[in-house]
Protein backbone atom coordinates (compact mmCIF):
# COMPACT_ATOMS: atom_id res chain seq x y z
CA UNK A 1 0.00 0.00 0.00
CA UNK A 2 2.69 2.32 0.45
CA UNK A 3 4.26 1.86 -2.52
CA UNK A 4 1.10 2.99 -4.27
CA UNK A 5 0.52 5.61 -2.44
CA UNK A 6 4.12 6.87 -3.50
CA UNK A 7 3.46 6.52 -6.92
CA UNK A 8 -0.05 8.02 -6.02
CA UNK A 9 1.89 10.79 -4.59
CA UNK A 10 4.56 11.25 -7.10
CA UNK A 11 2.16 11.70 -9.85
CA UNK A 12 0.35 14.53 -8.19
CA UNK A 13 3.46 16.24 -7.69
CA UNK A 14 4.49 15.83 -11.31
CA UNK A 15 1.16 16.88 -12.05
CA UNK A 16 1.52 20.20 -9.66
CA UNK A 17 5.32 20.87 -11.22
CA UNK A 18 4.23 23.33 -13.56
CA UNK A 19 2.48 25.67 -10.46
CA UNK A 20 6.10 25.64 -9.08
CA UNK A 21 7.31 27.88 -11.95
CA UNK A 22 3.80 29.85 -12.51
CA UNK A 23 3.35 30.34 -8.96
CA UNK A 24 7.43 30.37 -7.69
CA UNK A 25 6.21 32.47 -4.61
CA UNK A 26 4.21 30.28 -2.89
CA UNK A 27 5.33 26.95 -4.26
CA UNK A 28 8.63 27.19 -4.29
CA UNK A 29 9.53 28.76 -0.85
CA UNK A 30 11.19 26.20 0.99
CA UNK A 31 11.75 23.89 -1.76
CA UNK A 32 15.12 22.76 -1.04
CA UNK A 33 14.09 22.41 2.86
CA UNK A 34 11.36 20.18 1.92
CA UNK A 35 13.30 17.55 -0.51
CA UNK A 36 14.96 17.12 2.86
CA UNK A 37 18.15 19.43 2.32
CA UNK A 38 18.45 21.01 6.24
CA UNK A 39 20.89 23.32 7.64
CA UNK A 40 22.48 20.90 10.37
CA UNK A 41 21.02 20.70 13.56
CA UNK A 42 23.34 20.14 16.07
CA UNK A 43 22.05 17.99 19.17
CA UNK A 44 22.79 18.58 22.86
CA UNK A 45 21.69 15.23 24.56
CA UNK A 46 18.07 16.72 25.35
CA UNK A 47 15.05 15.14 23.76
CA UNK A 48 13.01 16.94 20.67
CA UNK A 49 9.45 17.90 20.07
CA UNK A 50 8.29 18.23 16.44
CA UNK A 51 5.44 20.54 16.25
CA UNK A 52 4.48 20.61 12.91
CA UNK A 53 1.47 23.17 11.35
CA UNK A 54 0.12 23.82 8.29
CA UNK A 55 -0.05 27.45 7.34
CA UNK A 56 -1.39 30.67 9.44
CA UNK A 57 -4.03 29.33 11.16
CA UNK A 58 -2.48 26.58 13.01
CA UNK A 59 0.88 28.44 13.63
CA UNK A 60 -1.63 31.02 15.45
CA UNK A 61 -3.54 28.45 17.22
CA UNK A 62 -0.31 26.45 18.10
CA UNK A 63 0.55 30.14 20.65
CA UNK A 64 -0.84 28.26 23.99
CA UNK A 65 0.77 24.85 23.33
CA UNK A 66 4.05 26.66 22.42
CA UNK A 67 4.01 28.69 25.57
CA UNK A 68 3.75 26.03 27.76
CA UNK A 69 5.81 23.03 26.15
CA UNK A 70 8.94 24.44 27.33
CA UNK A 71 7.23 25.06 30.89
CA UNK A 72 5.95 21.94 31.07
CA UNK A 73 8.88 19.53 29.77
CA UNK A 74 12.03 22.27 30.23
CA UNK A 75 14.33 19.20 29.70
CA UNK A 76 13.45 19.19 26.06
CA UNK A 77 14.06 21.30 23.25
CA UNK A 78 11.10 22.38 20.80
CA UNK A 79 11.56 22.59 16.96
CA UNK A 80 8.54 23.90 14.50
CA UNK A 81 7.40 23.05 11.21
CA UNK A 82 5.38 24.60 8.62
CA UNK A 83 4.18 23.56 5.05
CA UNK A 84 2.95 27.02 4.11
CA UNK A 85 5.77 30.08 3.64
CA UNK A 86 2.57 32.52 5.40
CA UNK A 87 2.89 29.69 8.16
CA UNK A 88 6.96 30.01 7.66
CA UNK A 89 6.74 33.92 8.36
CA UNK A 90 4.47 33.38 11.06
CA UNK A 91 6.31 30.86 12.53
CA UNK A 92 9.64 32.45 12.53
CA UNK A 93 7.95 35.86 13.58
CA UNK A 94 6.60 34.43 16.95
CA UNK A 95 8.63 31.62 17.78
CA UNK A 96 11.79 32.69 16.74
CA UNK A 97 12.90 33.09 19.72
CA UNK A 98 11.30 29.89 21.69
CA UNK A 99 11.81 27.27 18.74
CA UNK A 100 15.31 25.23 18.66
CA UNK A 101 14.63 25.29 14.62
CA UNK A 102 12.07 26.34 12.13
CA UNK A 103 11.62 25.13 9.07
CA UNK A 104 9.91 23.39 6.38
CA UNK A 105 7.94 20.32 6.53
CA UNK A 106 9.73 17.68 4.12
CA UNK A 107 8.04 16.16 0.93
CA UNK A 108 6.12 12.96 1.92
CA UNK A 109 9.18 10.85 0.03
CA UNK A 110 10.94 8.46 1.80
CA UNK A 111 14.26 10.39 1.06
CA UNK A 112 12.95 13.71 1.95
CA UNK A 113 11.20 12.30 5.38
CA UNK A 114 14.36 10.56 6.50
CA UNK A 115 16.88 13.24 5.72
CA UNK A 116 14.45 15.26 7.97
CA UNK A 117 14.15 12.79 10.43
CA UNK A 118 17.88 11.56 10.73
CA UNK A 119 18.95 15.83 10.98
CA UNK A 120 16.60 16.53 13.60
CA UNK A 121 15.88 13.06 15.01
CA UNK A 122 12.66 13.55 17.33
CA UNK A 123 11.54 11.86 20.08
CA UNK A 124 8.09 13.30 19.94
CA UNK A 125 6.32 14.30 16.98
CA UNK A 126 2.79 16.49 17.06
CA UNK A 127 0.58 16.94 14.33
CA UNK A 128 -1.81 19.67 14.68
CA UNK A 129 -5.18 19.50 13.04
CA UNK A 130 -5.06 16.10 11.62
CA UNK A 131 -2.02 16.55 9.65
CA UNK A 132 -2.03 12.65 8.33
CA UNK A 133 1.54 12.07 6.31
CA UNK A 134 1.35 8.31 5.83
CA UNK A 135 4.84 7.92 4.73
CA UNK A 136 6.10 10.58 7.68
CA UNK A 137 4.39 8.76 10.17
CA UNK A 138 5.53 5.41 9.09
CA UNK A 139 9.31 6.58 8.87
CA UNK A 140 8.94 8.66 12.53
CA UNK A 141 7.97 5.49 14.07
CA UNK A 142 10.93 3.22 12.25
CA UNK A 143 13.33 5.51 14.11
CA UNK A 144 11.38 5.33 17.52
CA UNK A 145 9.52 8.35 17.78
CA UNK A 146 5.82 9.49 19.12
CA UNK A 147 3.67 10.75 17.01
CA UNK A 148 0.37 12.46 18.31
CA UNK A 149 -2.00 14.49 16.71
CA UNK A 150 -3.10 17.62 18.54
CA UNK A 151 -5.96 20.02 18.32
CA UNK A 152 -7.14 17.60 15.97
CA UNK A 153 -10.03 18.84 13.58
CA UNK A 154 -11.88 16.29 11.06
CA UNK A 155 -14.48 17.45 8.89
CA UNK A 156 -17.28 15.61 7.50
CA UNK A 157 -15.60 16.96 4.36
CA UNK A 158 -12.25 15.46 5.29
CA UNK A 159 -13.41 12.67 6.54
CA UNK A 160 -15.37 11.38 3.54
CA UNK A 161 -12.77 12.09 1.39
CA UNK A 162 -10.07 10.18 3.86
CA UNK A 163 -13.00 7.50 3.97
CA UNK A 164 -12.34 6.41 0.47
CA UNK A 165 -8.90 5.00 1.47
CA UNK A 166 -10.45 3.85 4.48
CA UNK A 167 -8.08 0.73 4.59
CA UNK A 168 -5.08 2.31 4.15
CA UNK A 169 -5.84 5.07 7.02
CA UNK A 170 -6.57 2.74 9.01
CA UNK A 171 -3.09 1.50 8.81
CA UNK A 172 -1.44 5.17 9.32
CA UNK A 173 -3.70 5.81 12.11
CA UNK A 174 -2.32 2.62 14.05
CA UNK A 175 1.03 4.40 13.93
CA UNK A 176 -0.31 7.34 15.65
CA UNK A 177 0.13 6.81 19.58
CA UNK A 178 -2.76 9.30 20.67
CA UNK A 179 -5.05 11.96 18.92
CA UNK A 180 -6.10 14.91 21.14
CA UNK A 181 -9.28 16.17 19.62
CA UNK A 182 -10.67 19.20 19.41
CA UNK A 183 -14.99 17.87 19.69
CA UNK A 184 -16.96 14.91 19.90
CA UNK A 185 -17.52 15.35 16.56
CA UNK A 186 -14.14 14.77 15.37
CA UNK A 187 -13.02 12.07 17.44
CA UNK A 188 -15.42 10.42 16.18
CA UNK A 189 -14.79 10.06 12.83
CA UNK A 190 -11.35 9.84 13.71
CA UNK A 191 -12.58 6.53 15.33
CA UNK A 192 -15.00 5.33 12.87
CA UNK A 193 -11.56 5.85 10.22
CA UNK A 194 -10.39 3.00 12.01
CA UNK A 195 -8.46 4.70 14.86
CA UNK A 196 -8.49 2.55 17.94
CA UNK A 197 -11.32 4.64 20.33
CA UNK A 198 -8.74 4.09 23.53
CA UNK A 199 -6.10 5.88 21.71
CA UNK A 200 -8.55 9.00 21.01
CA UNK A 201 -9.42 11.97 23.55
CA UNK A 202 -11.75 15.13 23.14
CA UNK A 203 -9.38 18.03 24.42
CA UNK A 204 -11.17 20.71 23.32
CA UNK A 205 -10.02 23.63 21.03
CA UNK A 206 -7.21 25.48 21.53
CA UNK A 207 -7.92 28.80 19.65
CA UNK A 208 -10.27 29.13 22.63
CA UNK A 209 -7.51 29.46 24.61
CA UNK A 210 -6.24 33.06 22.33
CA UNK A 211 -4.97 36.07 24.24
CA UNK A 212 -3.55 39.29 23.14
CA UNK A 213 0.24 39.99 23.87
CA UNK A 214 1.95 42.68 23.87
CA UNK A 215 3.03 42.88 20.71
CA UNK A 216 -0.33 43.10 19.36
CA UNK A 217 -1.58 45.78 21.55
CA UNK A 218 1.22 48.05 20.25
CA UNK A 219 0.77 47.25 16.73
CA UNK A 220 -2.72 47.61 17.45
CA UNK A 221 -2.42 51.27 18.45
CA UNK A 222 -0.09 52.15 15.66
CA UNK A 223 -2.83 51.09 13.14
CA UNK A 224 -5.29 53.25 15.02
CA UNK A 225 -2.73 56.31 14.96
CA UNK A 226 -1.58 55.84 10.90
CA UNK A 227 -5.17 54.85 9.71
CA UNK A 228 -6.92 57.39 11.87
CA UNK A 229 -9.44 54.77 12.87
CA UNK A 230 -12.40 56.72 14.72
CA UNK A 231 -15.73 55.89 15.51
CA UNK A 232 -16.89 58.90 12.99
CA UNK A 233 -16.68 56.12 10.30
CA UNK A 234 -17.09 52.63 11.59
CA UNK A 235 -14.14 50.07 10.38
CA UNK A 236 -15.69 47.06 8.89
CA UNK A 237 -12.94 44.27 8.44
CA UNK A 238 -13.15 41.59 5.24
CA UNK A 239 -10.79 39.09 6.51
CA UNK A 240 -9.51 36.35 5.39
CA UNK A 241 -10.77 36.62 1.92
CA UNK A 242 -11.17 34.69 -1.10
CA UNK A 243 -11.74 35.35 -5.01
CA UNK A 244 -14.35 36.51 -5.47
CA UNK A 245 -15.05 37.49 -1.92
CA UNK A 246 -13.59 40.79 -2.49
CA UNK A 247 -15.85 42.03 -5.33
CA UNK A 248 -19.45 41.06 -3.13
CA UNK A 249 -18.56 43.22 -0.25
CA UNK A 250 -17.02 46.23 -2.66
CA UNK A 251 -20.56 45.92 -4.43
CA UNK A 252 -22.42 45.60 -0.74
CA UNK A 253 -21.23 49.01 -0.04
CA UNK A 254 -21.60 50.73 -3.04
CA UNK A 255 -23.63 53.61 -2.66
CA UNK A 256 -24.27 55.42 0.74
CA UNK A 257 -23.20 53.04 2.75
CA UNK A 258 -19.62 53.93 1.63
CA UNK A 259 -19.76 57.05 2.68
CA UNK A 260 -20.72 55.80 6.17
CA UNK A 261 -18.21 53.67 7.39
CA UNK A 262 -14.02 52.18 6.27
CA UNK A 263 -13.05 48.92 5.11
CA UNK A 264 -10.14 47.40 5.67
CA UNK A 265 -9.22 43.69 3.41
CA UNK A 266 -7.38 41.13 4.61
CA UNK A 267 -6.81 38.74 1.52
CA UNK A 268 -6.01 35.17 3.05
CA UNK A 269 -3.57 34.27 0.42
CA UNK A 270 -0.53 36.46 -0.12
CA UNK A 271 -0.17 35.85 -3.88
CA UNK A 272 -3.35 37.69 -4.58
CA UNK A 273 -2.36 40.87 -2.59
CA UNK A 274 -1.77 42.58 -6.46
CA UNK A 275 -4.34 41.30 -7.75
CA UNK A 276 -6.88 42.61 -4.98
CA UNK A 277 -4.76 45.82 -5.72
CA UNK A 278 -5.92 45.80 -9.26
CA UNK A 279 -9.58 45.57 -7.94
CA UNK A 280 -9.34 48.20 -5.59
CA UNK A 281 -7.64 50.41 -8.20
CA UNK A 282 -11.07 49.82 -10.61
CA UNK A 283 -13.18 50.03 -8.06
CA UNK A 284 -13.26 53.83 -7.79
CA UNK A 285 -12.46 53.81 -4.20
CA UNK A 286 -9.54 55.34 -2.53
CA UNK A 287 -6.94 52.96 -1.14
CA UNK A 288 -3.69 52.46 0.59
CA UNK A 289 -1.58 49.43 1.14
CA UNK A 290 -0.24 48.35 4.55
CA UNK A 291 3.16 47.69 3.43
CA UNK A 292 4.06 51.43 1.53
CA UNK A 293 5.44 53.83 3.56
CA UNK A 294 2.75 55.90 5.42
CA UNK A 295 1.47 59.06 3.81
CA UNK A 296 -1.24 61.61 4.06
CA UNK A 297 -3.52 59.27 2.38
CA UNK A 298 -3.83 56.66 5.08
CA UNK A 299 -6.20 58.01 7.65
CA UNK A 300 -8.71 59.37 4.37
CA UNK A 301 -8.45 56.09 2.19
CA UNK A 302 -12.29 54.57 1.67
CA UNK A 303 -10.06 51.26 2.21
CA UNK A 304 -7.23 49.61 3.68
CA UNK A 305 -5.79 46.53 1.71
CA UNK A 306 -3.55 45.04 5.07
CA UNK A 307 -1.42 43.12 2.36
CA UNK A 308 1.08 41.47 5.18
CA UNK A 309 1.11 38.35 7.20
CA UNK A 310 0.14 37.90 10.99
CA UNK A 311 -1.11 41.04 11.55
CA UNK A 312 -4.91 40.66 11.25
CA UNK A 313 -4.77 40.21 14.69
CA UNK A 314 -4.00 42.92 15.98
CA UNK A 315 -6.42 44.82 13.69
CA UNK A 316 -9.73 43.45 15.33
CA UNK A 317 -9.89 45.45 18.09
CA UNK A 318 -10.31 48.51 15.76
CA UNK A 319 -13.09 46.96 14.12
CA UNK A 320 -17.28 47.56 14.59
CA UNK A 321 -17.86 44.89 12.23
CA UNK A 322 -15.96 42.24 11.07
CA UNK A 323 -16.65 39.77 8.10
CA UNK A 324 -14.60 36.21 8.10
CA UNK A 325 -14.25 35.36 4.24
CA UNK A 326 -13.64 31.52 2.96
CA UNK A 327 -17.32 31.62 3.33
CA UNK A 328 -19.59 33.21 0.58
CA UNK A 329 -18.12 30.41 -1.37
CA UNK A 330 -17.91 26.77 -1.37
CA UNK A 331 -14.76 26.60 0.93
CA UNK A 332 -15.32 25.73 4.44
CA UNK A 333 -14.99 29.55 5.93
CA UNK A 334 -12.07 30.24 8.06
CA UNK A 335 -12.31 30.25 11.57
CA UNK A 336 -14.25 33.01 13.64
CA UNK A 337 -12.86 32.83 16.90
CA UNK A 338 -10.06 35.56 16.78
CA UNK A 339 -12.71 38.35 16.55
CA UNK A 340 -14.90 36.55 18.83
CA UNK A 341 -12.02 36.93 21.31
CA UNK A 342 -12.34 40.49 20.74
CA UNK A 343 -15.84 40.95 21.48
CA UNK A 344 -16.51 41.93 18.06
CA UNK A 345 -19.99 42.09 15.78
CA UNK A 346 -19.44 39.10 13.05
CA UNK A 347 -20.84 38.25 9.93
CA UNK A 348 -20.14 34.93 8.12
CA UNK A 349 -21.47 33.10 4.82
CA UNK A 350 -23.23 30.15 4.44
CA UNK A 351 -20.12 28.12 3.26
CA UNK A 352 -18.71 27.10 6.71
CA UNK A 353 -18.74 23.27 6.90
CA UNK A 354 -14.46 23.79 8.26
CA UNK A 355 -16.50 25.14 11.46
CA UNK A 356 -19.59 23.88 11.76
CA UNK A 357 -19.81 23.05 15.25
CA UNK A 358 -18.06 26.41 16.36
CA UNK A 359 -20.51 28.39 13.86
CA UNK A 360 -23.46 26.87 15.03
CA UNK A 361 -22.82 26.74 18.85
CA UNK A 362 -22.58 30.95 18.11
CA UNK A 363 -25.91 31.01 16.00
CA UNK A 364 -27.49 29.23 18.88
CA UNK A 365 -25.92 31.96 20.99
CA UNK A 366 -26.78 34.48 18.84
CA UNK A 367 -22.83 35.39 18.71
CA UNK A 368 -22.88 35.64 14.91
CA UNK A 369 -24.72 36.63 11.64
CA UNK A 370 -24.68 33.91 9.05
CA UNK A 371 -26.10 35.26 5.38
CA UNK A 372 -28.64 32.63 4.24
CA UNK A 373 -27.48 30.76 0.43
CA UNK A 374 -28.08 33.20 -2.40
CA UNK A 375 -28.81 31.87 -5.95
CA UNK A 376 -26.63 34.32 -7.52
CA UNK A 377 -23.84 37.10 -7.14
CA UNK A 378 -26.28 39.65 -6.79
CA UNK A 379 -28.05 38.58 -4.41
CA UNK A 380 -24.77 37.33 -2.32
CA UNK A 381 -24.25 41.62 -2.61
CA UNK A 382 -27.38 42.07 -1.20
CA UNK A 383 -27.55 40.38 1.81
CA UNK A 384 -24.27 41.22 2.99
CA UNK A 385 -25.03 45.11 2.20
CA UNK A 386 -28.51 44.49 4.47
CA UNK A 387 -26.48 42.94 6.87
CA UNK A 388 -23.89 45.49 7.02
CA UNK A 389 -26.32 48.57 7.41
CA UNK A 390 -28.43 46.88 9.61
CA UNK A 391 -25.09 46.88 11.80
CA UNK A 392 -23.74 49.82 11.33
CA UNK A 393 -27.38 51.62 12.10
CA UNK A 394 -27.47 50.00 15.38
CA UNK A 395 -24.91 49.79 17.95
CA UNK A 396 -27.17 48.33 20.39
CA UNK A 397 -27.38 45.49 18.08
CA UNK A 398 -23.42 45.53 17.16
CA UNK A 399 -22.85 45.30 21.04
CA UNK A 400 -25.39 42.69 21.89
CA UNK A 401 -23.44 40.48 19.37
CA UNK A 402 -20.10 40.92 20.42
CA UNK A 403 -20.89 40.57 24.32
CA UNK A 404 -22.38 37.07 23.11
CA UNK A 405 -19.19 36.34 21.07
CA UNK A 406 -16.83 37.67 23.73
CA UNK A 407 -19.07 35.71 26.25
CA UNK A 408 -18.80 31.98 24.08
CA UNK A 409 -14.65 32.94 24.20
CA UNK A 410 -14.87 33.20 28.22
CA UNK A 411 -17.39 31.05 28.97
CA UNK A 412 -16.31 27.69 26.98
CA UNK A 413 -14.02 25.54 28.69
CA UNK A 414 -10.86 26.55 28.39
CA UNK A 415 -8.80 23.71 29.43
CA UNK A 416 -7.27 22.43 26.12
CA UNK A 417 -4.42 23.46 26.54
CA UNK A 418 -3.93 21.76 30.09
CA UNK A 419 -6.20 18.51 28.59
CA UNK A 420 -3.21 18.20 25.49
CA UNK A 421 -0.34 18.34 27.67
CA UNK A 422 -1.93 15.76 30.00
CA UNK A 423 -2.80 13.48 26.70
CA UNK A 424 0.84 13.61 25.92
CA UNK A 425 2.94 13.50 28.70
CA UNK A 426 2.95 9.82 28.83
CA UNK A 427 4.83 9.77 25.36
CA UNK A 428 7.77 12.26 27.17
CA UNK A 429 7.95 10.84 30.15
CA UNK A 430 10.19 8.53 29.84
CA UNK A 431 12.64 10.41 28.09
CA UNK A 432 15.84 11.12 29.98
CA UNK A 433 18.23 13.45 28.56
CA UNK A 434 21.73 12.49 28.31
């Protein structure tokens, strides 16, 4: 089975070659790292953790784990992963200077996943959100190491499509020691995959566990200062956007309501930073971009176009509305907890199967707008421009929502943090550093 599932995997990477030289940015960052070519790691006698995320949204979520790893096993030394190069920036940005090594997550070869595994040679490996690497597991295990998944997520999406090879999962998933997930929901079908139920555990989520620092608070205020964010003209945020997310909510506030309020777009991919450019620069609108220098334009621009990575953040708490993109289309939505930490009026599409449990818990909350399905682009416009002045004419309502949203944030249980440590201590604990 493995041997088909590296020719499976082969020919999808021959198949993807040609987006490596179209699309060098995001494709080829890390390249070299991930056909298993590392800078040498040089070992000390302590133990290593491999905490390895996908892209932004992990790497952010990963913030409470990482902060209390090295508290809670100080004998060991913690090195991150990432697949993404967003993730990569992220990564390197706010763990530079807690993480032993960051890098790229190797190619799911057997050459690339040993010359990874023999440089950094782990004694513990996590996996966060269900990050199932059948030939990386297999090869972490010859060697001797743990491998756990962690704020594991598994959607019914996921899991039908992971259901298909429901043989063969089952095999990978009897190399995985434990899996510390996030609902009932998901270690479930984490079971019914064919993982045994004694190895699985409901943990909770961890982005529940999200709190400002410091460095966000600061950036925070500098956006307020440069952007001359007032409540005069209410900020509505677009983030985490997706073609052709953009063009509904520039055609939802066309008209009046532009003249009553600021937008600020937060495009979830980097690559399409220019080409929301080009959009905004038809549009008719003012604009200004994050990353130019500041000028007299910022705090009058109808919009902000935050073209830079991990700072979305910090922009929330500037916000009266905020819209969480991935959504109005048929992509899964991205997750709405960051703003909910903030206490902050949200509006989501109907596309949000990534976070269905989350999304509905807040409905039944009433923590969150959802727009209903809309048969065409139109009427996807429409909504979200009823929605938005429906907001922005009552604050009463704006607050209501973001007490409830602030209130699901405080009020769920916010243990996971302490529940995924406990769920894999065992696999440390009998480590003993030379």
């Amino acid at each position: 089975m493995y041997l088909l599932y590296s020719i499976a995997y082969s020919l999808a990477f021959f198949l993807m070659l040609p987006l490596f030289f179209v699309r060098k940015e995001k494709y080829a960052s890390g390249f070299s790292q991930r056909l298993g070519r590392y800078p040498e790691f040089v070992h000390d006698g302590r133990p290593v953790i491999w905490l390895h995320c996908v892209s932004v949204g992990e790497t952010n979520a990963a913030r409470p784990l990482v902060d209390r790893l090295p508290i809670e096993f100080p004998q060991h030394r913690l090195i991150f992963s990432t697949t993404t190069k967003t993730g990569q920036e992220l990564a390197q940005k706010l763990y530079g200077s807690t993480a032993d090594a960051i890098f790229y997550f190797p190619f799911d070869w057997k050459f690339s996943v040993r010359r990874a595994l023999e440089n950094f040679n782990p004694s513990v490996v996590l996996l966060m959100e269900t990050e199932i690497w059948p030939r990386f597991i297999r090869e972490a295990k010859r060697i001797g190491a743990e491998v756990a998944i962690v704020n594991g997520r598994l959607s019914e999406r996921s899991f039908e499509r992971y259901r298909r090879l429901q043989s063969f999962i089952q095999t990978v998933l009897a190399s995985i020691d434990t899996a510390q997930m996030q609902g009932e929901a998901d270690a479930k079908r984490i079971v019914e995959l064919g993982m045994a139920a004694d190895k699985v555990a409901t943990t909770g989520n961890l982005k529940f566990e999200q709190t400002s620092v410091g460095t966000d608070r600061d950036l925070c205020e500098s956006f307020r200062i440069r952007f001359g964010i007032s409540s005069e003209k209410p900020l509505i945020i677009a983030a985490s956007t997706h073609e052709p997310e953009e063009r509904y909510i520039l055609e939802a506030l066309d008209g009046e309501l532009s003249h009553s309020c600021r937008l600020m777009i937060a495009p979830r991919h980097p690559e399409r930073f220019d080409a929301v450019d080009k959009l905004l620069s038809d549009s008719g609108y003012s604009f200004v971009r994050r990353s130019d220098a500041p000028s007299g334009s910022d705090k009058t621009a109808d919009i902000i176009l935050l073209d830079t990575i991990g700072e979305l953040r910090a922009a929330y708490p500037l916000a009266e509305i905020v819209f969480v993109g991935g959504s109005l289309i048929p992509h899964g939505g991205q997750s709405v907890l960051e703003p909910a930490a903030e206490g902050k009026a949200i509006v989501t599409g109907p596309y949000t199967a990534n976070f269905d449990a989350v999304v509905e818990k807040f409905l039944d909350n009433d923590a969150i707008i959802q727009t209903p399905l809309a048969p065409d682009d139109a009427q996807i416009s429409e909504r979200l421009y009823e929605d938005f002045t429906s907001l922005l004419e009552n604050e009463g309502r704006r607050r209501i929502l973001g007490v409830n949203a602030r209130r699901m944030m405080i009020g769920s249980d916010r243990q996971a943090t302490a529940r995924t440590i406990e769920g894999i201590k065992y696999l440390l604990e009998d480590d003993n550093p030379e």
